[in-house]
N, C-alpha and C. Protein backbone atom coordinates (compact mmCIF):
# COMPACT_ATOMS: atom_id res chain seq x y z
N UNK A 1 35.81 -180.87 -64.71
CA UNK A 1 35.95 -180.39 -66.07
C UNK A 1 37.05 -179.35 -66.18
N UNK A 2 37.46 -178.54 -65.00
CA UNK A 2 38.58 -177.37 -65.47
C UNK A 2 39.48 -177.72 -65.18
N UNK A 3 39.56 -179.64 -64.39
CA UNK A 3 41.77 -180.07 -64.67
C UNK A 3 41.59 -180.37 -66.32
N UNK A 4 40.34 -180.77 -66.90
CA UNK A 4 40.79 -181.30 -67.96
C UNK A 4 41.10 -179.65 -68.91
N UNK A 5 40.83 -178.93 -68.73
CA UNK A 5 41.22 -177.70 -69.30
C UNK A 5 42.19 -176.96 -69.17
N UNK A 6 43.59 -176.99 -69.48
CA UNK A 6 44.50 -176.12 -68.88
C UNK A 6 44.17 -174.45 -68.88
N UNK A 7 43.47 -174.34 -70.24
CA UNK A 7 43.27 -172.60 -70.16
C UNK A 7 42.43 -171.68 -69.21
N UNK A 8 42.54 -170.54 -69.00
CA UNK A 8 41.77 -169.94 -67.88
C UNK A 8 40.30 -170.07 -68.17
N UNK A 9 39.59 -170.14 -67.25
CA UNK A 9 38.24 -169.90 -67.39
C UNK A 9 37.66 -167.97 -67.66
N UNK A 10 38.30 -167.62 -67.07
CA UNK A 10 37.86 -166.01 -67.62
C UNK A 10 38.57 -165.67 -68.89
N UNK A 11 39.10 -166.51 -69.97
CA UNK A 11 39.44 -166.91 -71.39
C UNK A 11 38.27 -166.62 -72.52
N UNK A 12 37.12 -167.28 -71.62
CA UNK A 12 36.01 -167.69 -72.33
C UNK A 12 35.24 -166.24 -73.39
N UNK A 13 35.55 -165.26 -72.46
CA UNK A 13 35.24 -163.56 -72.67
C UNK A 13 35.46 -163.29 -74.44
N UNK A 14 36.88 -163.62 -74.37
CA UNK A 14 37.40 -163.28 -75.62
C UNK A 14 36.86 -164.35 -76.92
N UNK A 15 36.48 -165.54 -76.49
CA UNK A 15 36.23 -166.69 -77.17
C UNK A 15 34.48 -166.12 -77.79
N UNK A 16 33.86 -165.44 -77.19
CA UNK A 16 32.29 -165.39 -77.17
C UNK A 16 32.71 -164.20 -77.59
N UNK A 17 33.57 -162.85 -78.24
CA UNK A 17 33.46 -162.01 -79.08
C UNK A 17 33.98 -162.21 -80.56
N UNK A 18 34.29 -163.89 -80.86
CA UNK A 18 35.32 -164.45 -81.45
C UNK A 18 33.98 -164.87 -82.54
N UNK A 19 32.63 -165.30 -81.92
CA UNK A 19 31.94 -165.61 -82.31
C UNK A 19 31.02 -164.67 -83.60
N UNK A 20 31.60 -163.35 -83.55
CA UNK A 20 31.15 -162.24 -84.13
C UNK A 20 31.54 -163.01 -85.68
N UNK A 21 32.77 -163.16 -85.54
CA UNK A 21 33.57 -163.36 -87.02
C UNK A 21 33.18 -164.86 -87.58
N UNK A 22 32.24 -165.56 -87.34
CA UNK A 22 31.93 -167.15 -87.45
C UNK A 22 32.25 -167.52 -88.98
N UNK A 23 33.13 -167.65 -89.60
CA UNK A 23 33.15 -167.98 -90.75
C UNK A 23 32.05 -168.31 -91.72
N UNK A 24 30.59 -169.23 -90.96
CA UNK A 24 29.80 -169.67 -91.59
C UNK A 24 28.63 -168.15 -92.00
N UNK A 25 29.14 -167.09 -90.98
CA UNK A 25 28.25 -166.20 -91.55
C UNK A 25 28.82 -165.03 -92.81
N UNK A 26 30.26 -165.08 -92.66
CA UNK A 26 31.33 -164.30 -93.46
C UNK A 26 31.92 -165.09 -94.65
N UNK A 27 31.40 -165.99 -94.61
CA UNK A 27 31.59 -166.98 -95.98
C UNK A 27 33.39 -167.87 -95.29
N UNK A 28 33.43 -168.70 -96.48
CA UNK A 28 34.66 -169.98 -96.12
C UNK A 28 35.80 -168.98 -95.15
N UNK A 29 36.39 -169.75 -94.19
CA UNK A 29 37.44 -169.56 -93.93
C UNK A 29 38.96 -169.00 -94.64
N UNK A 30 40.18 -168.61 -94.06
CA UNK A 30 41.06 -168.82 -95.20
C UNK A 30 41.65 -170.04 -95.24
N UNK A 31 42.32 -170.50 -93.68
CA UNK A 31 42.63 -171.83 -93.84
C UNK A 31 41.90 -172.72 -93.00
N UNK A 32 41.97 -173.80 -92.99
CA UNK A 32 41.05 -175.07 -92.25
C UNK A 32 39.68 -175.11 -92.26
N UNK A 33 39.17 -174.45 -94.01
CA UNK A 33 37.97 -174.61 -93.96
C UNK A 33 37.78 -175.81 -94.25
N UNK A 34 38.29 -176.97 -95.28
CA UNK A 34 38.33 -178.38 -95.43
C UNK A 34 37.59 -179.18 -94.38
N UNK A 35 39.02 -178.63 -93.02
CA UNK A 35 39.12 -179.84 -91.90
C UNK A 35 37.42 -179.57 -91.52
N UNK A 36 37.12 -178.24 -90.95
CA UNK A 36 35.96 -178.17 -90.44
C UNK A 36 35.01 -178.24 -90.75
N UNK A 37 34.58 -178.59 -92.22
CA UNK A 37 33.60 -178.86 -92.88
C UNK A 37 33.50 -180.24 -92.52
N UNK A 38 34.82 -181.30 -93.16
CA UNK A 38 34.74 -182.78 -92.86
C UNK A 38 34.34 -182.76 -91.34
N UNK A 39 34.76 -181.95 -90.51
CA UNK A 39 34.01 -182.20 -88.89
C UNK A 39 32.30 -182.28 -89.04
N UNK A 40 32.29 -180.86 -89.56
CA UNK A 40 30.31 -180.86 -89.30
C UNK A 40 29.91 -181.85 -90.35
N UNK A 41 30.32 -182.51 -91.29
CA UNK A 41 29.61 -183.56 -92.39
C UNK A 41 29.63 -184.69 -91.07
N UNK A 42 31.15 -184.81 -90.76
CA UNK A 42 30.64 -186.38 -90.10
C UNK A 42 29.95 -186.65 -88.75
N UNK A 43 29.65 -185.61 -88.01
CA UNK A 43 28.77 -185.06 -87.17
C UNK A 43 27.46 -185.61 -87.66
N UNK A 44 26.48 -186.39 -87.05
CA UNK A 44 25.40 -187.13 -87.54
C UNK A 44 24.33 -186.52 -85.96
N UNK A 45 23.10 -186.36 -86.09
CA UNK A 45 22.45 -185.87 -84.62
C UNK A 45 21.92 -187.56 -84.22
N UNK A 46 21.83 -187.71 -83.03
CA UNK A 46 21.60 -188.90 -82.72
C UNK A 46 20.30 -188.94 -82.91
N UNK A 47 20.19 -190.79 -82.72
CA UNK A 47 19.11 -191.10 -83.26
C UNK A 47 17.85 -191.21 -82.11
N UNK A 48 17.99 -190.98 -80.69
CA UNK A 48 17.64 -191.01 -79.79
C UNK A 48 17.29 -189.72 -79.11
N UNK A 49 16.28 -188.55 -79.11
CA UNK A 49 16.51 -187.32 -78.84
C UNK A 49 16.05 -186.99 -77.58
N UNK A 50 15.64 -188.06 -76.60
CA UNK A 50 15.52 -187.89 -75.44
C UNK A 50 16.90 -188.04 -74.71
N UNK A 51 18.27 -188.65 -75.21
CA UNK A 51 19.28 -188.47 -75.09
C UNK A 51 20.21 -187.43 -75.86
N UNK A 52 19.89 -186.81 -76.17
CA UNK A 52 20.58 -186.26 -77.31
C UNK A 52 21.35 -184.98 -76.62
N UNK A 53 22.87 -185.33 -77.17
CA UNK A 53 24.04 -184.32 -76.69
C UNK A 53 23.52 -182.68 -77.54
N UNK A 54 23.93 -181.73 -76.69
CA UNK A 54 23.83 -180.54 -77.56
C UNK A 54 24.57 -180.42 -78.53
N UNK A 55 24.62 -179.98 -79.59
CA UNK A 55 25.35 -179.67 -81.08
C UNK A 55 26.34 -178.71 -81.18
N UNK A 56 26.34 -177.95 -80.16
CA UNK A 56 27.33 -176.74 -79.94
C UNK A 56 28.87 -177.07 -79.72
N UNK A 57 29.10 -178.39 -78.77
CA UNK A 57 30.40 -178.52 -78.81
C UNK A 57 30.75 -178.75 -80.17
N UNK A 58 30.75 -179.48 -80.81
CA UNK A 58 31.58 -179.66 -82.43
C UNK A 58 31.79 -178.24 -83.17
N UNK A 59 30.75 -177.44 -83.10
CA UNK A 59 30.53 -176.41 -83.92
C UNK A 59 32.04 -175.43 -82.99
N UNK A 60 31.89 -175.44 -81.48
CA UNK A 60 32.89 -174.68 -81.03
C UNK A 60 34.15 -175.27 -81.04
N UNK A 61 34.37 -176.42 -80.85
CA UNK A 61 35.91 -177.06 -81.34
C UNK A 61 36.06 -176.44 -82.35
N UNK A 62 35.37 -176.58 -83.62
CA UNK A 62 35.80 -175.81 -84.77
C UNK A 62 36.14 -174.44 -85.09
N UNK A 63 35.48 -173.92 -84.08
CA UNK A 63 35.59 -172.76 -83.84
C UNK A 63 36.94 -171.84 -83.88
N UNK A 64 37.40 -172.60 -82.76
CA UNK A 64 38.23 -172.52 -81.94
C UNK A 64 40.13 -173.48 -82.73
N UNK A 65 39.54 -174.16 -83.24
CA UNK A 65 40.37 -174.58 -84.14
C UNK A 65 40.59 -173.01 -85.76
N UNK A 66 39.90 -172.85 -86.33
CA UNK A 66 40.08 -171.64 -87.43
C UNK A 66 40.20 -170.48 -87.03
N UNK A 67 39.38 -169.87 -86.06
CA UNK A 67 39.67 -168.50 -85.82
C UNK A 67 40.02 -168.04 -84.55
N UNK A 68 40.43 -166.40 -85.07
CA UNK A 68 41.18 -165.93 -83.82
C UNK A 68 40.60 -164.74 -83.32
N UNK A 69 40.56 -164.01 -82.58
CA UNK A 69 40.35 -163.34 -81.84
C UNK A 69 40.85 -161.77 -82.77
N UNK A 70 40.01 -160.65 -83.30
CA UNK A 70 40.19 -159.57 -83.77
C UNK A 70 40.52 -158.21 -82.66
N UNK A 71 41.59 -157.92 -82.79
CA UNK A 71 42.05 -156.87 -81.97
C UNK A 71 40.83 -155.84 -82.20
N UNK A 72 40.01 -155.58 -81.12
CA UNK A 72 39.05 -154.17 -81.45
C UNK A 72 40.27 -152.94 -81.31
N UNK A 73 41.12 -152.99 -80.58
CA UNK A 73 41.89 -151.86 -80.13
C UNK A 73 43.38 -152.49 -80.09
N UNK A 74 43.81 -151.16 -80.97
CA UNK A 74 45.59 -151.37 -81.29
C UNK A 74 45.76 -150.73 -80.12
N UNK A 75 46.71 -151.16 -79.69
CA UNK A 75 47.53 -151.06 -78.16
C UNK A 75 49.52 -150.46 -78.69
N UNK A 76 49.64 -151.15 -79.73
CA UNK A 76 51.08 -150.83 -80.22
C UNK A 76 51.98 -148.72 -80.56
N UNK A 77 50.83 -148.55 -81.36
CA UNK A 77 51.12 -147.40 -81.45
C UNK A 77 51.65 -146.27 -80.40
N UNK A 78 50.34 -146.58 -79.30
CA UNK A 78 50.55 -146.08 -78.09
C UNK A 78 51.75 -146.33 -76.96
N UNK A 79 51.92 -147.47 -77.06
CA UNK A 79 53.05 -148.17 -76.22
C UNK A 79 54.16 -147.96 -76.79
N UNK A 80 54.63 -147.54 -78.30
CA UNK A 80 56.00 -147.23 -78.57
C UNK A 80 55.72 -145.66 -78.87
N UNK A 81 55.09 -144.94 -78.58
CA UNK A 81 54.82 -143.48 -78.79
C UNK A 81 55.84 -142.54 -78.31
N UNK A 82 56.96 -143.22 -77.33
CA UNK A 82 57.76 -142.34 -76.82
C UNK A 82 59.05 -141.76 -78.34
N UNK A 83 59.38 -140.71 -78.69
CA UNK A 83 60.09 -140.22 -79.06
C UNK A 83 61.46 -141.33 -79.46
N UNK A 84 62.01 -141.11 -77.97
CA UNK A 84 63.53 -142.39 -77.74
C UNK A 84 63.15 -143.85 -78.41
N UNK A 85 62.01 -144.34 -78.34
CA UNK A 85 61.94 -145.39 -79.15
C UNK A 85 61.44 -145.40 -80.64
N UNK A 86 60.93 -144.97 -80.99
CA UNK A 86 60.17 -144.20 -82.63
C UNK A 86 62.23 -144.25 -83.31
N UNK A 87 62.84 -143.74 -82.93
CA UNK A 87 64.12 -143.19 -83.46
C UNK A 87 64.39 -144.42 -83.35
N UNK A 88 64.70 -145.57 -82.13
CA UNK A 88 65.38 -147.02 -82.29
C UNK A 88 64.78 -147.94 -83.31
N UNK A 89 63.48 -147.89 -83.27
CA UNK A 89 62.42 -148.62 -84.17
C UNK A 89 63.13 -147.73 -85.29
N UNK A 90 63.23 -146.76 -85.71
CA UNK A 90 63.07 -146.60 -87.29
C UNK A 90 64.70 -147.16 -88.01
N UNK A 91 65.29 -147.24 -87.15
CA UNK A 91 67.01 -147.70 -87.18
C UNK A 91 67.40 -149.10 -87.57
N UNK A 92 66.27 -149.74 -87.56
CA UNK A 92 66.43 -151.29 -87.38
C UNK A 92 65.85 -151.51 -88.87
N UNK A 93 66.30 -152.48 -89.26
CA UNK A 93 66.20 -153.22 -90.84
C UNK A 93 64.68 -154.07 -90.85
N UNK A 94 63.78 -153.41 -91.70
CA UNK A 94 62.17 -153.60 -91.84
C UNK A 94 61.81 -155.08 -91.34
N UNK A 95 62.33 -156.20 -91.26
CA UNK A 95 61.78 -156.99 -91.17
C UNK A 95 62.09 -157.25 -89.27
N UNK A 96 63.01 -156.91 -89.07
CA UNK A 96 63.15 -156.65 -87.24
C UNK A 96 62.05 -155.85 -86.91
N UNK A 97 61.99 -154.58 -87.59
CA UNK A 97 61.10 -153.68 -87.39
C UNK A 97 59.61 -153.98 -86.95
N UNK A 98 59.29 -155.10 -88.35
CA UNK A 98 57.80 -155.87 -88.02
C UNK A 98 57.81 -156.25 -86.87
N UNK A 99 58.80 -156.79 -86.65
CA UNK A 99 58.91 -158.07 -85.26
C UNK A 99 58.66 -157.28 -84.18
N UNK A 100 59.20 -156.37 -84.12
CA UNK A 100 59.30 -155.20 -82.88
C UNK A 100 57.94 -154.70 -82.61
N UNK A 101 57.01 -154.60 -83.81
CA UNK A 101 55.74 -154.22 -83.94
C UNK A 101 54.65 -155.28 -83.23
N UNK A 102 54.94 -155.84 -83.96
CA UNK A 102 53.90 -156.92 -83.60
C UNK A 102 54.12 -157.87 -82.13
N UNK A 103 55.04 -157.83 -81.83
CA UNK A 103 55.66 -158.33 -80.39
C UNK A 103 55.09 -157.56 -79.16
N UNK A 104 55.06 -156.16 -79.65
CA UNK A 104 54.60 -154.81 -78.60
C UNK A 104 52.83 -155.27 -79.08
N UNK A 105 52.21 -155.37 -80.43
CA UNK A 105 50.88 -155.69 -80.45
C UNK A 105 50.39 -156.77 -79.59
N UNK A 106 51.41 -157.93 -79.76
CA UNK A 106 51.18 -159.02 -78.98
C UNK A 106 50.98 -158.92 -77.59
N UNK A 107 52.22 -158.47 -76.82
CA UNK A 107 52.50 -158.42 -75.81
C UNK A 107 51.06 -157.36 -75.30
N UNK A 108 50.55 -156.35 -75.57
CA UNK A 108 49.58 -155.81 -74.80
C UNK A 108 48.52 -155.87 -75.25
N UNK A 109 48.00 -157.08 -76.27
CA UNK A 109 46.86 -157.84 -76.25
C UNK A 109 46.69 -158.71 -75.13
N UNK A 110 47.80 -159.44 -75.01
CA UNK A 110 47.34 -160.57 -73.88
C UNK A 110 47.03 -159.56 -72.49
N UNK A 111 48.12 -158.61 -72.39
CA UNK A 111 47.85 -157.83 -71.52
C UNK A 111 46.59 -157.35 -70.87
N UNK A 112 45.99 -156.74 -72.08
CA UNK A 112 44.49 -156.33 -71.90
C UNK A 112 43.36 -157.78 -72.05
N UNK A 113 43.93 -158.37 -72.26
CA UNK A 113 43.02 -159.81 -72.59
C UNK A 113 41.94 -159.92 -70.90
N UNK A 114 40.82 -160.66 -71.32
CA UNK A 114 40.56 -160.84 -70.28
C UNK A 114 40.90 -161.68 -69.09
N UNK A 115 42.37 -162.89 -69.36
CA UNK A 115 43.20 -163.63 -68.82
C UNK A 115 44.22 -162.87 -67.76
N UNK A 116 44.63 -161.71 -68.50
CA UNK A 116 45.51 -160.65 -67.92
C UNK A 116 46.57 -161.13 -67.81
N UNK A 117 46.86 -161.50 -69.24
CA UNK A 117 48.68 -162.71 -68.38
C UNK A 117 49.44 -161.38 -68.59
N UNK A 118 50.71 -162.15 -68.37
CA UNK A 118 51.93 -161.08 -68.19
C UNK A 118 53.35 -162.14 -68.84
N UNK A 119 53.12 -161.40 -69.71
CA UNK A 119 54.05 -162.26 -70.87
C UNK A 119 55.66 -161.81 -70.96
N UNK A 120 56.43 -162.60 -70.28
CA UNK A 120 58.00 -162.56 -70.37
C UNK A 120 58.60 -163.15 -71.15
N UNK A 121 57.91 -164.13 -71.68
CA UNK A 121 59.30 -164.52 -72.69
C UNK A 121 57.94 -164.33 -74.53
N UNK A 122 57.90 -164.26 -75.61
CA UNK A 122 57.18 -163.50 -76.34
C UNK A 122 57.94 -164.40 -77.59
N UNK A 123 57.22 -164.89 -78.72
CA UNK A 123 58.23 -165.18 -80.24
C UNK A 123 58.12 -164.31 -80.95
N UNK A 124 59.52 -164.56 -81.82
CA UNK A 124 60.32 -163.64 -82.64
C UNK A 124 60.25 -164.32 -83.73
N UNK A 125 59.89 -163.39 -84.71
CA UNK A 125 59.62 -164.00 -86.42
C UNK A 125 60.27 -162.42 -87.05
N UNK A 126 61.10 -162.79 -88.37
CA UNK A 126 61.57 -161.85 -88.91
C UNK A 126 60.72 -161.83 -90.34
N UNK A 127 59.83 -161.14 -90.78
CA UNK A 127 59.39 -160.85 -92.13
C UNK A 127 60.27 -160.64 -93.30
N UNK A 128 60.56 -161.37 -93.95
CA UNK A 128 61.65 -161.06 -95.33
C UNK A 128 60.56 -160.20 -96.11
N UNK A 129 59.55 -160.30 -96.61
CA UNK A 129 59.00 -160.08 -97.58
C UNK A 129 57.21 -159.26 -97.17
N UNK A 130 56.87 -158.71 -97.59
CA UNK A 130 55.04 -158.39 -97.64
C UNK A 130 54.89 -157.50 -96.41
N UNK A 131 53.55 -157.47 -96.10
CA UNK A 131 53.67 -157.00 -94.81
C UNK A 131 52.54 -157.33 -93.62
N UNK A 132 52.18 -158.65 -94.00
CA UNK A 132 51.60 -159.62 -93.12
C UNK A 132 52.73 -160.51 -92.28
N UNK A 133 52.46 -160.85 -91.02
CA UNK A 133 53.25 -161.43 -90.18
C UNK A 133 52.21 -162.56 -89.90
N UNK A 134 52.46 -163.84 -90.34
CA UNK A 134 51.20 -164.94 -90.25
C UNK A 134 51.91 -165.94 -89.20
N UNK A 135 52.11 -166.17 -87.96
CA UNK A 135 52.91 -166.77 -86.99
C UNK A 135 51.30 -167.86 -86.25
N UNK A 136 51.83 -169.21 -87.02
CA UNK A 136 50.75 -170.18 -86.75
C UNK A 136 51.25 -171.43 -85.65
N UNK A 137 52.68 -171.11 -85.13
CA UNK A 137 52.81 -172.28 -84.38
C UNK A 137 54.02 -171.23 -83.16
N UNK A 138 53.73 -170.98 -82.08
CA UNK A 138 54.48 -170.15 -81.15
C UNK A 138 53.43 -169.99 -79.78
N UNK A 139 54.72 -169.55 -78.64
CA UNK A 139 54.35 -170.19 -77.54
C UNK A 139 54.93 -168.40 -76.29
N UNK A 140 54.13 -168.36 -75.47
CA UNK A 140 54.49 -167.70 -74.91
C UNK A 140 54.75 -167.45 -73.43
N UNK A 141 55.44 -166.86 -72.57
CA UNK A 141 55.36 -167.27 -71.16
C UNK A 141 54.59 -166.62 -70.06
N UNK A 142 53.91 -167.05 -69.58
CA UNK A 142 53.06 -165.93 -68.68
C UNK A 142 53.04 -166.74 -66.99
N UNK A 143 54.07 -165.63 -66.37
CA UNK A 143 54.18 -166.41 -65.24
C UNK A 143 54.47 -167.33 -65.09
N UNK A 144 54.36 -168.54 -64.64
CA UNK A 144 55.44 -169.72 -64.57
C UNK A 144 54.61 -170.75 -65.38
N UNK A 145 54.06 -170.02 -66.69
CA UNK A 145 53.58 -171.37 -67.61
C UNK A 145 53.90 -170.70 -69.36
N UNK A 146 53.93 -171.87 -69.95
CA UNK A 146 54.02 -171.29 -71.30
C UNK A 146 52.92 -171.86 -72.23
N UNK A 147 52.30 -170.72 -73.01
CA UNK A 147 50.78 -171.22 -73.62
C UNK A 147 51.24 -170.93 -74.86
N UNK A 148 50.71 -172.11 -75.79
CA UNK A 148 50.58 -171.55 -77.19
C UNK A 148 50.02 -170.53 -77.57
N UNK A 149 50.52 -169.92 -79.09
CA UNK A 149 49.54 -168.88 -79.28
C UNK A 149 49.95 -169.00 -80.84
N UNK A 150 48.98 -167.80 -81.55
CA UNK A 150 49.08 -167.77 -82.85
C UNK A 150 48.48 -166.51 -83.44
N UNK A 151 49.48 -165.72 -84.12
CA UNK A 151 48.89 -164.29 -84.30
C UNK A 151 48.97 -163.92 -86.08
N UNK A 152 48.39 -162.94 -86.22
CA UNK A 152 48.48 -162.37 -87.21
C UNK A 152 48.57 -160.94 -87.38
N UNK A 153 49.55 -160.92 -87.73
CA UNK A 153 50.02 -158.90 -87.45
C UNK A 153 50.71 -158.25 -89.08
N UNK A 154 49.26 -157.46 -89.81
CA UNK A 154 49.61 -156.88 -90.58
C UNK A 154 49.78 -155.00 -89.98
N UNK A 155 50.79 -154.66 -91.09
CA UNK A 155 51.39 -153.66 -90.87
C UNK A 155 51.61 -152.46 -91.92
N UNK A 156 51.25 -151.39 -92.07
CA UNK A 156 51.76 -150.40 -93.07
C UNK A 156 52.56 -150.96 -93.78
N UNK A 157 52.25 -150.31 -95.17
CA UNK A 157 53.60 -150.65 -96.23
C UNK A 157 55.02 -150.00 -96.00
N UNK A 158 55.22 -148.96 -94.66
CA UNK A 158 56.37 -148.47 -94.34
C UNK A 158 57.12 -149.00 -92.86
N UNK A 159 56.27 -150.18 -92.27
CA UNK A 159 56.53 -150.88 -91.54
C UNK A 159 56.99 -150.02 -90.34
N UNK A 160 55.62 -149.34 -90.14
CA UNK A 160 55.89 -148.36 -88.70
C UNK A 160 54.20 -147.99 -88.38
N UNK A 161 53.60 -148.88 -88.25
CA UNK A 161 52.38 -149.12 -87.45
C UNK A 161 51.92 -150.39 -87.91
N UNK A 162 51.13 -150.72 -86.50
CA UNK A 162 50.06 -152.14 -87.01
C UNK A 162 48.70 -151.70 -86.88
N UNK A 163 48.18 -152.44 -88.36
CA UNK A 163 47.19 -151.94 -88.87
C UNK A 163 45.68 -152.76 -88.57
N UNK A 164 46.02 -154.18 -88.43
CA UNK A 164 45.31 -154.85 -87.62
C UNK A 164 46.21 -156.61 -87.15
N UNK A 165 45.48 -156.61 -85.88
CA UNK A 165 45.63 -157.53 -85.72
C UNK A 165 44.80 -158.81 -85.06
N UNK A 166 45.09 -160.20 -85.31
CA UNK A 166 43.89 -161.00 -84.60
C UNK A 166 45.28 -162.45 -83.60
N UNK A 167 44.72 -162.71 -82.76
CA UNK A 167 45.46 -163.88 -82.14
C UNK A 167 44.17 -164.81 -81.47
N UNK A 168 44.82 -165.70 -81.08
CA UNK A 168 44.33 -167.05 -80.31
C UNK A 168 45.66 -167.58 -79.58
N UNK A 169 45.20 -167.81 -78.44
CA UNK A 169 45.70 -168.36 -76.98
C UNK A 169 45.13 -170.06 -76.71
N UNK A 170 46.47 -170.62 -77.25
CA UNK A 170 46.03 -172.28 -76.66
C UNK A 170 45.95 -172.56 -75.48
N UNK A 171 46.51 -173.96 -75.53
CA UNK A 171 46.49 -174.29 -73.95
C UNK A 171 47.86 -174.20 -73.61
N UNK A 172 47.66 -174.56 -72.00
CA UNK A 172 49.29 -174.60 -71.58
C UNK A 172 50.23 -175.83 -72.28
N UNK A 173 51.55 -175.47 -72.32
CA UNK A 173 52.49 -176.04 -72.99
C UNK A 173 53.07 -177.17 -71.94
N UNK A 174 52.77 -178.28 -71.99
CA UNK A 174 53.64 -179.18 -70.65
C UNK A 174 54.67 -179.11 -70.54
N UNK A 175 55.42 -179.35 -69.45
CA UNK A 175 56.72 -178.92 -68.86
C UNK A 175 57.28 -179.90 -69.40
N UNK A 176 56.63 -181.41 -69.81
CA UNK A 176 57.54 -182.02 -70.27
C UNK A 176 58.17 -181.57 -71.88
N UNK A 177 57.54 -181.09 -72.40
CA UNK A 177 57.87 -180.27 -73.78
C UNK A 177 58.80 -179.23 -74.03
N UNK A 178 58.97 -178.50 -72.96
CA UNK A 178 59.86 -177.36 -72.58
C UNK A 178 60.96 -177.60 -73.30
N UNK A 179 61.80 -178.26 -72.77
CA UNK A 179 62.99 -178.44 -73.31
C UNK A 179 63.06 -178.75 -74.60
N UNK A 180 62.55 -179.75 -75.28
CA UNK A 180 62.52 -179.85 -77.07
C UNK A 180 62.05 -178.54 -77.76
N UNK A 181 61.24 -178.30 -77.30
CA UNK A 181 60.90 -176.90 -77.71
C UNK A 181 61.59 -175.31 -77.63
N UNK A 182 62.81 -175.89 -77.02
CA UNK A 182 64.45 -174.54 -76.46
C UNK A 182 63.38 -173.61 -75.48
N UNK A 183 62.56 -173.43 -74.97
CA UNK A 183 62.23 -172.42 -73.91
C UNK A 183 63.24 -172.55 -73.26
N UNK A 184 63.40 -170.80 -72.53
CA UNK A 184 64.40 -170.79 -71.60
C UNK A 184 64.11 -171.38 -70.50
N UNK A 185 64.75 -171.86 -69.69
CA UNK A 185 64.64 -172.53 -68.16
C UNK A 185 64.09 -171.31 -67.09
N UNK A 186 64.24 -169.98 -66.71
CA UNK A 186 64.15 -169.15 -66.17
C UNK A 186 62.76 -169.28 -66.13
């Protein structure tokens, strides 16, 4: 069962505090409440209950498909706290600025994650407008693999702290994909 899984097994940590936020107890989703409803409608319990599969996988595919993982602890503030960088960050044109923010949020979430990756190569999204950063399709490198991911990094209206944030960590990215996808070769 864990070749068919590319993601780590000590993953699971963050997935089972994920469960706090269950949509079905916090009311609809924002997006893919549709899909996951049509999942649990066409979900039928078998008709045989001396065979009968547990009900939990569907409910956690879905899961795991809508939501993400709520930062209990901002990590960003702290990590650009030095003086010399506060002055480079405030120099840069607001929507770099986000990026810079939420990249440093990113980067020492996974950090502290219970996976512990170590993320070298990181995506870059520039905010034109608001001050939500909604990044639903991006990939990151940790050690000699690259995993999807997908974050959400809102930020002060002066775009010099993050105020909260939530992500989810896919699976690994196949090597045959690499290249269409421009990852660097390194």
């Amino acid at each position: 069962m864990a070749a068919a899984n590319p993601v780590p097994q000590d993953i699971v940590l963050p997935q089972v505090a994920a469960v706090e936020a269950n949509p079905e107890k916090n009311g609809p989703a924002a997006t893919g409440q549709d899909e996951a409803k049509t999942n649990f409608a066409q979900a039928k319990p078998p008709e045989d209950t001396t065979m009968s599969a547990p009900s939990t996988p569907p409910k956690a595919e879905a899961k795991e498909a809508d939501e993400m993982i709520k930062a209990k602890t901002l990590f960003s503030e702290k990590a650009m706290a030095s003086p010399m960088i506060k002055t480079a960050i405030s120099n840069l044109p607001r929507g770099e600025r986000i990026n810079q923010l939420c990249q440093t949020e990113l980067r020492q979430q996974l950090i502290h994650s219970a996976a512990q990756y170590q993320p070298r190569w990181l995506p870059s999204y520039s905010l034109l407008s608001g001050s939500v950063l909604d990044a639903r399709r991006g990939a990151f490198k940790s050690r000699s693999e690259w995993f999807e991911v997908r974050f959400r990094c809102e930020v002060d209206n002066d775009a010099t702290k993050v105020i909260s944030f939530e992500y989810d960590v896919g699976n690994s990215v196949p090597r045959s994909e690499w290249k269409n996808r421009r990852f660097p070769e390194d």
